[in-house]
Protein backbone atom coordinates (compact mmCIF):
# COMPACT_ATOMS: atom_id res chain seq x y z
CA UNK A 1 149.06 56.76 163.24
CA UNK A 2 149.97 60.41 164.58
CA UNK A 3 153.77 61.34 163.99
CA UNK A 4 155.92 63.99 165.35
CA UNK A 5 155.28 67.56 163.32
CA UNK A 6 159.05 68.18 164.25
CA UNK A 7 160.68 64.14 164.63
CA UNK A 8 164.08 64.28 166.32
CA UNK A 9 167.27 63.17 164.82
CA UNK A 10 168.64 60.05 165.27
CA UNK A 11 171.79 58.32 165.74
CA UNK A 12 172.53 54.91 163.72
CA UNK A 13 172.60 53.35 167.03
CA UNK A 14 169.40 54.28 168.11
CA UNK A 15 167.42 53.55 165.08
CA UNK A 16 168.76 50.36 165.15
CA UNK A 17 167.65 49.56 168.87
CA UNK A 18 163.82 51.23 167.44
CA UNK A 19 163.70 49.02 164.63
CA UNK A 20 164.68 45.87 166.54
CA UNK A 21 162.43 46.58 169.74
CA UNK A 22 159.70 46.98 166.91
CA UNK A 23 160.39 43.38 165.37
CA UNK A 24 160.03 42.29 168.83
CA UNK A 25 157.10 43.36 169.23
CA UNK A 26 155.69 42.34 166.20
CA UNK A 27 156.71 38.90 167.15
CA UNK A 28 155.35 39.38 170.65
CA UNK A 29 151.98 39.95 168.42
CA UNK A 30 152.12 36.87 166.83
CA UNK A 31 152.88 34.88 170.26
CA UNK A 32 150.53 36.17 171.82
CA UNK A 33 147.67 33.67 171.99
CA UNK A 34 150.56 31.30 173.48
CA UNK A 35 150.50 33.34 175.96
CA UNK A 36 147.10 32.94 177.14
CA UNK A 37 147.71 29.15 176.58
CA UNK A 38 150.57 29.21 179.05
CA UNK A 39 148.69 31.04 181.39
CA UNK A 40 145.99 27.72 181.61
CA UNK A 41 148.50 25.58 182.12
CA UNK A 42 150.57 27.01 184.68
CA UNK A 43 148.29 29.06 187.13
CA UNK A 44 150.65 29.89 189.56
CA UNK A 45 151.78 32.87 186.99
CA UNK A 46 148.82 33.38 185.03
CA UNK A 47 148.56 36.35 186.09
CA UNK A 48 151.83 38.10 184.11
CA UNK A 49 151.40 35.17 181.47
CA UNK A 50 147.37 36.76 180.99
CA UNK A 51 149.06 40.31 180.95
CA UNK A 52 151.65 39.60 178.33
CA UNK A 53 148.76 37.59 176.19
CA UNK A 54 146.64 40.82 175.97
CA UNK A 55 147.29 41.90 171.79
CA UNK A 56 146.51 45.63 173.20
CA UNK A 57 149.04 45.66 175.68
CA UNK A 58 152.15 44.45 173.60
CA UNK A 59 153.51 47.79 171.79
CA UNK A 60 152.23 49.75 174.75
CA UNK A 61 154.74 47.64 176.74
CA UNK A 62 157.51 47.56 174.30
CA UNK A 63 157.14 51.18 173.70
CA UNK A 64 158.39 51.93 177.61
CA UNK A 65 161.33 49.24 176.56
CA UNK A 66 161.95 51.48 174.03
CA UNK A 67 162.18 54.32 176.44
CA UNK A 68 163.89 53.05 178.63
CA UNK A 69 166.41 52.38 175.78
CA UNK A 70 167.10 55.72 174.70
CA UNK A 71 167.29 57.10 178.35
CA UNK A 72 169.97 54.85 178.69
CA UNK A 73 171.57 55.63 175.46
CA UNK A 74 170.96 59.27 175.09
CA UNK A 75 170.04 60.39 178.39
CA UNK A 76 166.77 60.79 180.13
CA UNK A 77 165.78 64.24 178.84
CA UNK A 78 166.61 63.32 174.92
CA UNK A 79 164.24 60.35 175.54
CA UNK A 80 161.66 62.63 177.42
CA UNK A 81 161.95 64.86 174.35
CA UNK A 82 161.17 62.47 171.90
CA UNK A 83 157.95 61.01 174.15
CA UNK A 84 156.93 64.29 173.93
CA UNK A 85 158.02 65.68 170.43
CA UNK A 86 155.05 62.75 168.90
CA UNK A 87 151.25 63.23 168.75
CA UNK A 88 148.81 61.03 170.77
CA UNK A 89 145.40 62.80 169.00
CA UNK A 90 144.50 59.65 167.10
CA UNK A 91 144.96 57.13 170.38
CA UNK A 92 142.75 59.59 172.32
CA UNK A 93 140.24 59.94 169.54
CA UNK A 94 139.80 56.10 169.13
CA UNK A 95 139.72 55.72 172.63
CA UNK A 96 136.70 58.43 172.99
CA UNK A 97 134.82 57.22 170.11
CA UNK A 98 134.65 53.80 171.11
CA UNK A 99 133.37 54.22 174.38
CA UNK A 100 130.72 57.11 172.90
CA UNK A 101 129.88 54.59 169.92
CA UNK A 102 129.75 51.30 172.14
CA UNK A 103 127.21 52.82 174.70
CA UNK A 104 124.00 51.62 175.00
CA UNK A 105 121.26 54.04 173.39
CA UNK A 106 123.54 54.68 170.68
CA UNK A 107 123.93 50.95 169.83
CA UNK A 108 120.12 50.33 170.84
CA UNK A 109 119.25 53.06 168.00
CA UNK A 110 121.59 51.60 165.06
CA UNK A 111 119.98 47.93 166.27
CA UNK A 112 116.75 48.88 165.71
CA UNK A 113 117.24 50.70 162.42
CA UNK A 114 119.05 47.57 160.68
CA UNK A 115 117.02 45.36 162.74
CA UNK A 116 113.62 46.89 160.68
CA UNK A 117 115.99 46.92 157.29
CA UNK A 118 116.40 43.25 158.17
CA UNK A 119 112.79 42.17 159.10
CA UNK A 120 111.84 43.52 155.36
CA UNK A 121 114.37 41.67 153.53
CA UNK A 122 112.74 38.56 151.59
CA UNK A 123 115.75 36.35 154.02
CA UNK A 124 116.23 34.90 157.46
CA UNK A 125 116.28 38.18 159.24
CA UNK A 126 119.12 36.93 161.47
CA UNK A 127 121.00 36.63 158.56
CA UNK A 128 120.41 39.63 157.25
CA UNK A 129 120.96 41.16 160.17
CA UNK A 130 124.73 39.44 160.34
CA UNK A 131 125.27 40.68 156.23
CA UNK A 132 124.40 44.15 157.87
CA UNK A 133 126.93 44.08 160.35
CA UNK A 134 129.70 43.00 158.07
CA UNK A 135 128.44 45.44 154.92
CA UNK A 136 126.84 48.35 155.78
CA UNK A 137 128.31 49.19 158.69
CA UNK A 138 131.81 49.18 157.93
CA UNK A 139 130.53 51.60 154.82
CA UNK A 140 128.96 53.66 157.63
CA UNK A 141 132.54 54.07 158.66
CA UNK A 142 133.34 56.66 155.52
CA UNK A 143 130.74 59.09 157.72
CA UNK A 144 131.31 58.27 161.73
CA UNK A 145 134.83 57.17 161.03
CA UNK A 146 136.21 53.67 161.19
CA UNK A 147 136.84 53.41 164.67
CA UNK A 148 133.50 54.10 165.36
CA UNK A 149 132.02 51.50 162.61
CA UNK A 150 134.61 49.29 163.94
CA UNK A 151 132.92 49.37 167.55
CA UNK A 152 129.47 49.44 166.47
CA UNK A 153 129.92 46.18 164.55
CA UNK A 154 131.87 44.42 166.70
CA UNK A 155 129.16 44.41 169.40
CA UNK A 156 126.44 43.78 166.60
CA UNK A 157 127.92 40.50 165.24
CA UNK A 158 129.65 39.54 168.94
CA UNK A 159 126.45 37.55 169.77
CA UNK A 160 125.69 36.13 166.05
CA UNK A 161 128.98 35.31 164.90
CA UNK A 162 131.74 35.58 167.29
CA UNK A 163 130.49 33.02 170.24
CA UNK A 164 130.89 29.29 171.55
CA UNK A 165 128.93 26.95 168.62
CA UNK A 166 130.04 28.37 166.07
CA UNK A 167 133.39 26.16 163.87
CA UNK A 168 136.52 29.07 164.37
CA UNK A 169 137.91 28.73 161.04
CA UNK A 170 134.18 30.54 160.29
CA UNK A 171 134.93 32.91 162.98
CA UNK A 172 138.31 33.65 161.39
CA UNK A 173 136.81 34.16 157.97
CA UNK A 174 134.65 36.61 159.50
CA UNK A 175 137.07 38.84 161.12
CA UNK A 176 139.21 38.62 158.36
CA UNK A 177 135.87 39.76 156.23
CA UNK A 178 135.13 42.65 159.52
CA UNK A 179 138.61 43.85 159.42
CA UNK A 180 139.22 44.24 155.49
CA UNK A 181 135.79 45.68 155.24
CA UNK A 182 136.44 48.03 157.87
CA UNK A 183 139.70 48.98 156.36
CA UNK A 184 138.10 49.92 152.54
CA UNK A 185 134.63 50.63 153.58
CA UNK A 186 136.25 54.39 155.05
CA UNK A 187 137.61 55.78 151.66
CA UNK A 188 134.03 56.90 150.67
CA UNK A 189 135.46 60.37 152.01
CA UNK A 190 138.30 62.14 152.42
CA UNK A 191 137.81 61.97 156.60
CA UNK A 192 137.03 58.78 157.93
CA UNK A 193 139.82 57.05 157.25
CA UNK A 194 143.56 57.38 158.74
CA UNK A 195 145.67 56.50 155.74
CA UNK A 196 143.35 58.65 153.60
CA UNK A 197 143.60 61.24 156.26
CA UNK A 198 147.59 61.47 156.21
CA UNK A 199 147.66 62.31 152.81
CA UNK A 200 144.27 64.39 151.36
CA UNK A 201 145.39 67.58 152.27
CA UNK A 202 149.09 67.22 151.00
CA UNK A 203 148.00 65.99 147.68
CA UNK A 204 144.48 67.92 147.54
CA UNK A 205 142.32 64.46 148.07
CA UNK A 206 138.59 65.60 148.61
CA UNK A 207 135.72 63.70 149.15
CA UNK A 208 134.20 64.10 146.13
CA UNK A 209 137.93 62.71 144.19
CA UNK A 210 137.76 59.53 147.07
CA UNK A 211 134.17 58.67 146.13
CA UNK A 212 134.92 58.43 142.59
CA UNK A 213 138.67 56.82 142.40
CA UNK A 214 138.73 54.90 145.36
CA UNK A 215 134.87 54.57 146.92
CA UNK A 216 132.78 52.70 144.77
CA UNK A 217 135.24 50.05 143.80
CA UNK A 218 135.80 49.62 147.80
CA UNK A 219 132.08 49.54 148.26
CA UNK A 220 131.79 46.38 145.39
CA UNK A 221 134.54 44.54 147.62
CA UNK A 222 132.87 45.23 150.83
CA UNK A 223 129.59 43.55 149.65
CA UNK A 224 131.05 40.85 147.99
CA UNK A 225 133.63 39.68 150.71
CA UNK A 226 130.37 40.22 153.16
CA UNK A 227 127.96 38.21 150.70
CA UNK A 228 130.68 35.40 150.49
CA UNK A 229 131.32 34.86 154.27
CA UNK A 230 127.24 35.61 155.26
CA UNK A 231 126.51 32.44 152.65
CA UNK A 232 129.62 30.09 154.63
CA UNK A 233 127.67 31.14 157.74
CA UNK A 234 124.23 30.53 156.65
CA UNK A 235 123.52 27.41 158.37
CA UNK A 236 124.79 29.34 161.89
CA UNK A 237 123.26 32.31 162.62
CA UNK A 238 119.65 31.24 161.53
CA UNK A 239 118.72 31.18 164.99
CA UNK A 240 118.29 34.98 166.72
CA UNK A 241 121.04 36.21 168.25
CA UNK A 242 121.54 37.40 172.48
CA UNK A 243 120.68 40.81 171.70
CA UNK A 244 117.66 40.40 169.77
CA UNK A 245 116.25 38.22 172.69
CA UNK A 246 117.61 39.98 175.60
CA UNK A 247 114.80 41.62 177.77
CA UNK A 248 115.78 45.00 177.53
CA UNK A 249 113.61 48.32 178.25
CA UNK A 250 113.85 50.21 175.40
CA UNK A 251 116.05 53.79 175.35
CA UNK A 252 114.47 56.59 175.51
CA UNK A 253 114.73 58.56 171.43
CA UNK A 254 115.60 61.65 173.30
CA UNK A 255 118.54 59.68 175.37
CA UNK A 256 119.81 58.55 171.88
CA UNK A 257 119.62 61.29 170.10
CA UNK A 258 122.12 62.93 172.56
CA UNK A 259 124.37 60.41 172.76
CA UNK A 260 124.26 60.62 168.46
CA UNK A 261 125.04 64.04 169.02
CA UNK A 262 127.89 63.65 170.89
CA UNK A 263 129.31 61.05 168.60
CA UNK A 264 128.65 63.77 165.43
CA UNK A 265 130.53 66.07 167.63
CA UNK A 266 133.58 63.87 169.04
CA UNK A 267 133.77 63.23 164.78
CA UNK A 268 133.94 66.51 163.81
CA UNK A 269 136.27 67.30 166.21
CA UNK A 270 138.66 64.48 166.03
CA UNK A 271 142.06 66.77 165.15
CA UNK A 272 140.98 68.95 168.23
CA UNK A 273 141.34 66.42 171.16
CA UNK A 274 141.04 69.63 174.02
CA UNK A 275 137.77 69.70 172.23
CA UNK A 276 136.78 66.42 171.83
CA UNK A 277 138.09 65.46 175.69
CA UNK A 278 135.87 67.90 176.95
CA UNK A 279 132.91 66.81 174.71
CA UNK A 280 133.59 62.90 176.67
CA UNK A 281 133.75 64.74 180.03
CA UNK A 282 130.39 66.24 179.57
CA UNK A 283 128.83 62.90 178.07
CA UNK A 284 130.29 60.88 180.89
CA UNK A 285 128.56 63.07 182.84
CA UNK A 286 125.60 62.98 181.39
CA UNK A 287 125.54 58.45 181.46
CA UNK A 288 125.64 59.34 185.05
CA UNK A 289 122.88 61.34 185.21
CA UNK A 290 120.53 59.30 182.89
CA UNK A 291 122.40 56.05 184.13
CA UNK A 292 119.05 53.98 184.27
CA UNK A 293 119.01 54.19 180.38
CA UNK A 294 122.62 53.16 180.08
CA UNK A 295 125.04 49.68 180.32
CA UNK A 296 128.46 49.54 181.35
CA UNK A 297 130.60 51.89 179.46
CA UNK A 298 133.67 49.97 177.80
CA UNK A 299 136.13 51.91 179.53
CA UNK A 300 138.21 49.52 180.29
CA UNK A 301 138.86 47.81 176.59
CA UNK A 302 138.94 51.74 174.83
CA UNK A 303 142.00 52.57 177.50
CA UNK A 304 143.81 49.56 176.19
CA UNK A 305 142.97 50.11 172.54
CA UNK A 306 144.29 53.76 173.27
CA UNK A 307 147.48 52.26 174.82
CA UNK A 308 148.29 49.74 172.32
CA UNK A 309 147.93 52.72 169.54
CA UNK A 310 150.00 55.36 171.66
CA UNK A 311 152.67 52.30 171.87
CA UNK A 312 152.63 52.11 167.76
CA UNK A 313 152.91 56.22 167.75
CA UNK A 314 155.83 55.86 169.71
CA UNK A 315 157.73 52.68 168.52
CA UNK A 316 156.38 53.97 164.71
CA UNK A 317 157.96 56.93 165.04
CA UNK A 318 162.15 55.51 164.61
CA UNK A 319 160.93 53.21 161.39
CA UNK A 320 161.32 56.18 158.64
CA UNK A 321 164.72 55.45 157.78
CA UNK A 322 163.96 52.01 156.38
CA UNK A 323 160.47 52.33 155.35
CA UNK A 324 160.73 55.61 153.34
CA UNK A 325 163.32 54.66 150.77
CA UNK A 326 161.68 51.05 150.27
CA UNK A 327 158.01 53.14 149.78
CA UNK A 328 160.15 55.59 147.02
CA UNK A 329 162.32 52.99 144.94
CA UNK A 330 158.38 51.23 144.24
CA UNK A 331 157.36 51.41 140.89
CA UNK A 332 153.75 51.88 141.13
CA UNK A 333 152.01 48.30 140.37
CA UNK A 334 154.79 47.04 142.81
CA UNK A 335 154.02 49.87 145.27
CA UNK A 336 150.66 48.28 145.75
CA UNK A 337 151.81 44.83 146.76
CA UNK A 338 154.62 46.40 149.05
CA UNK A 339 152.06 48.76 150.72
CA UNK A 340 150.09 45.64 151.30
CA UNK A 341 152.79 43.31 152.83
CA UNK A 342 154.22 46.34 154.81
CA UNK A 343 150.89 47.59 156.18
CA UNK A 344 150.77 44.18 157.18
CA UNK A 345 154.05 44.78 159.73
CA UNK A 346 153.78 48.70 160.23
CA UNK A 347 150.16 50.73 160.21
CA UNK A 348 148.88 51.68 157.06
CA UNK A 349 148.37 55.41 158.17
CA UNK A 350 152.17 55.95 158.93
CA UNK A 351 152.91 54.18 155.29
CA UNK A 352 150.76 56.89 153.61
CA UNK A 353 152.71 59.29 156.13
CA UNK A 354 155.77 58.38 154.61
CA UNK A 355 154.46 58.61 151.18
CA UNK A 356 152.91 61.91 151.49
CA UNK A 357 156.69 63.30 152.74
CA UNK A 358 158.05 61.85 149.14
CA UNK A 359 158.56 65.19 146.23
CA UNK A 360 157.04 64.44 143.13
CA UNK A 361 155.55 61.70 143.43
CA UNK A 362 153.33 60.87 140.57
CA UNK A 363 149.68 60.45 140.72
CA UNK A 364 149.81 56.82 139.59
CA UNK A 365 151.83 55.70 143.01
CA UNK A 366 150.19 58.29 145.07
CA UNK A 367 147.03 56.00 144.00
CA UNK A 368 148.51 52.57 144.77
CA UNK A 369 150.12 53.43 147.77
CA UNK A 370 146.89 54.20 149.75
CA UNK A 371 145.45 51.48 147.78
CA UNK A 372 147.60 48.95 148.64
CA UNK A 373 147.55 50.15 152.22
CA UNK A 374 143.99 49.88 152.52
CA UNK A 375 144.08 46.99 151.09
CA UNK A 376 146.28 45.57 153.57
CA UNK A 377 144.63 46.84 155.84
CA UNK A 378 142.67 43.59 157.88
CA UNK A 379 146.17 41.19 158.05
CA UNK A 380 146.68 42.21 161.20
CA UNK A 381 145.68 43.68 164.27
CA UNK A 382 148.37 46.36 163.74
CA UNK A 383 147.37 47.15 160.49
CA UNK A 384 145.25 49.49 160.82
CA UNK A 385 144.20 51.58 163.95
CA UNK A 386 140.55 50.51 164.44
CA UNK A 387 141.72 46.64 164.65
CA UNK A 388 142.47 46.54 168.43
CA UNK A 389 139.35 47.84 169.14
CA UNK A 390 137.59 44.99 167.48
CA UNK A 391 140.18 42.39 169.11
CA UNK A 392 139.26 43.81 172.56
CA UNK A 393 135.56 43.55 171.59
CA UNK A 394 135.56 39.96 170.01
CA UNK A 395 138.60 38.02 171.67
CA UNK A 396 135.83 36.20 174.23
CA UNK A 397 134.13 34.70 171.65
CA UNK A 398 137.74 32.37 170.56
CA UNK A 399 139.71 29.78 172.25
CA UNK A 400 141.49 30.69 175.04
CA UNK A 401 139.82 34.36 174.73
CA UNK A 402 142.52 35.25 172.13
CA UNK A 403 142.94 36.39 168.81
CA UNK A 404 145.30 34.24 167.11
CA UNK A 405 147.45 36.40 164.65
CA UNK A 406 148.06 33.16 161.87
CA UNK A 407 144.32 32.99 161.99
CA UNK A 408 143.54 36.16 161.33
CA UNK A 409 145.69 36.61 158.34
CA UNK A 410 144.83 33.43 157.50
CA UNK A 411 141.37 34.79 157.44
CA UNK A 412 142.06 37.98 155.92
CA UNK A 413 143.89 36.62 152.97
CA UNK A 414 140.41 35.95 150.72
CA UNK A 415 139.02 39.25 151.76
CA UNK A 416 142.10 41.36 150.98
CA UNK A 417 141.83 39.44 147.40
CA UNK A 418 139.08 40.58 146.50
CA UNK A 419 139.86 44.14 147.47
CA UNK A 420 143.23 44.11 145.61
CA UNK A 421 141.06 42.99 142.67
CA UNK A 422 138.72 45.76 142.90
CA UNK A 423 141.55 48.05 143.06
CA UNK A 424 143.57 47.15 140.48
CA UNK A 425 141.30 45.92 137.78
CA UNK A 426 138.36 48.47 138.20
């Protein structure tokens, strides 16, 4: 989660108005899918009952609340100020990569390669295929970042997994498995993902120290957890999935070689958003000019994921003067399980944030802090930043098109077991 370089000072009053707008909207999470329930049963306002049932539109919603708040508190120009005073890269960088990642010849390109991977294995290659999306590309996350990975798998295991036939406690399990994996399978490098991000520069993290403290153990969890739920699902996604059967012409390998490009170069570029906006000018662009080789961009569903992450920035951004002094009173084994349970409530890049502005802190916490918040990081959709996306990609395939929030940490809980195991004892 982006924070202010400079953050404003606060009164008493209005951190206290911050922190209790942001427990309402963490409660507004978990109501959500009531929300959507409401909205079948009384369709004369379905309409606001659908809007206020949308997970990506909740902080983004409570973040103008919030606004509005200190306008009326402190004036209109101290709350302008302090809009302005935060940084929105990370919202606009999710937002970019998902709709660059989700388009068709790049996801036509990855299909085929871990479609052929699939066909060789001695398994039913729809299963395979399904053990793919949950294991290696979540890992693939540590090199195209975990937004990206996020994306890509989503719309891989949508049509396996995550659709009408299949029990949803299995459905659960396998977000809960998507989301955790997601969440560990980026600390391969120092780069990919954000609570790694917030802190490898302050504390000299490289990629070459993250691949051998924090990499391998995270890529043992991410096959296990992705071995244990393919085996639960083995009896459902033995039959090929939509997109294997879908008549599609085939994408030109010059078409997805530029739109790989692109993707590299939005990547690379992710702390330089003038950069990486005009990089998704010039691609959207060029899907209009080639638009016979292309599908719907997911424009729609990257704007939300991009306003439900600048809502956290901005909401996030009053929650220091609580979190920080819990996050420095930790011993370090109990700095893992709080990093967990609070990553759980906050974002696990703005915990690592908070860390990384603690002096001296030894090399033992700095450890289970980003540990623990990885860790945590597939309890919910707020946990960490690439889990909207995949709620906006997968929420069709549940009751009532919504993502419950029990379920998912109900889910998650198994998962982020085995990755606190992994940590800890390896």
């Amino acid at each position: 989660m982006s924070v202010a370089s400079e953050p404003l000072v606060h009164g008493a009053l209005m951190q206290t108005v911050g922190a209790c707008l942001f427990g309402l909207a963490l409660l507004h999470t978990l109501c959500a899918k009531q929300f959507e329930r409401l909205a079948h049963r009384h369709p004369r306002h379905a309409g606001l009952l659908h809007l206020l049932g949308e997970v990506e539109v909740v902080f983004g919603f409570w973040a103008f609340v919030l606004i509005a708040a200190m306008a009326l508190i402190k004036g209109g120009s101290q709350a302008i100020a302090y809009a302005e005073s935060l940084q929105y890269t990370e919202p606009l960088f999710v937002f970019v990569v998902m709709v660059v990642a989700a388009s068709k010849p790049v996801l036509f390109i990855v299909q085929r390669l871990l479609g052929a991977v699939a066909r060789a294995a001695p398994l039913p290659t729809p299963l395979v295929q399904a053990w793919l999306g949950l294991a290696v590309v979540p890992l693939m996350g540590s090199l195209i970042t975990e937004p990206a990975a996020m994306t890509l798998a989503a719309l891989m295991l949508s049509s396996q997994i995550f659709r009408p036939g299949i029990p949803e406690r299995l459905k659960y399990g396998a977000l809960g498995v998507l989301f955790v994996n997601i969440s560990i399978g980026g600390t391969l490098t120092s780069y990919a993902a954000p609570p790694v991000l917030m802190v490898a520069s302050t504390w000299g993290w490289d990629t070459a120290f993250m691949a051998h403290s924090f990499g391998w153990k995270a890529a043992l969890a991410v096959l296990v957890n992705a071995s244990g739920i393919a085996f639960l699902l083995r009896k459902h996604v033995l039959t090929p999935s939509l997109a294997a059967e879908a008549d599609e012409k085939p994408v030109p390998l010059t078409v997805s070689l530029i739109h790989l490009l692109v993707l590299g170069g939005v990547v690379t570029l992710a702390h330089h958003p003038v950069l990486f906006l005009g990089l998704f000018l010039f691609f959207l662009g060029y899907t209009q000019a080639y638009e016979r080789h292309q599908s719907p961009l997911i424009l729609k569903e990257g704007l939300l994921v991009g306003f439900f992450l600048a809502g956290l920035v901005v909401l996030g951004g009053l929650q220091q003067w609580w979190l920080q002094p819990i996050v420095s009173s930790m011993a370090p084994t109990a700095l893992f399980f709080g990093a967990v349970g609070l990553t759980a409530m906050t974002d696990n890049a703005a915990l690592t944030y908070l860390g990384s502005l603690i002096e001296g802190i030894s090399s033992s916490s700095q450890y289970m802090l980003v540990a623990g918040a990885v860790t945590g990081g597939g309890l919910t959709v707020i946990a960490n930043a690439p889990n909207p996306a995949g709620v906006a990609l997968l929420k069709s395939g549940f009751e009532d098109a919504s993502i419950g929030a029990i379920g998912l940490l109900l889910g998650a809980l198994l998962p982020t077991t085995v990755a606190a195991v992994f940590f800890l004892m390896l």
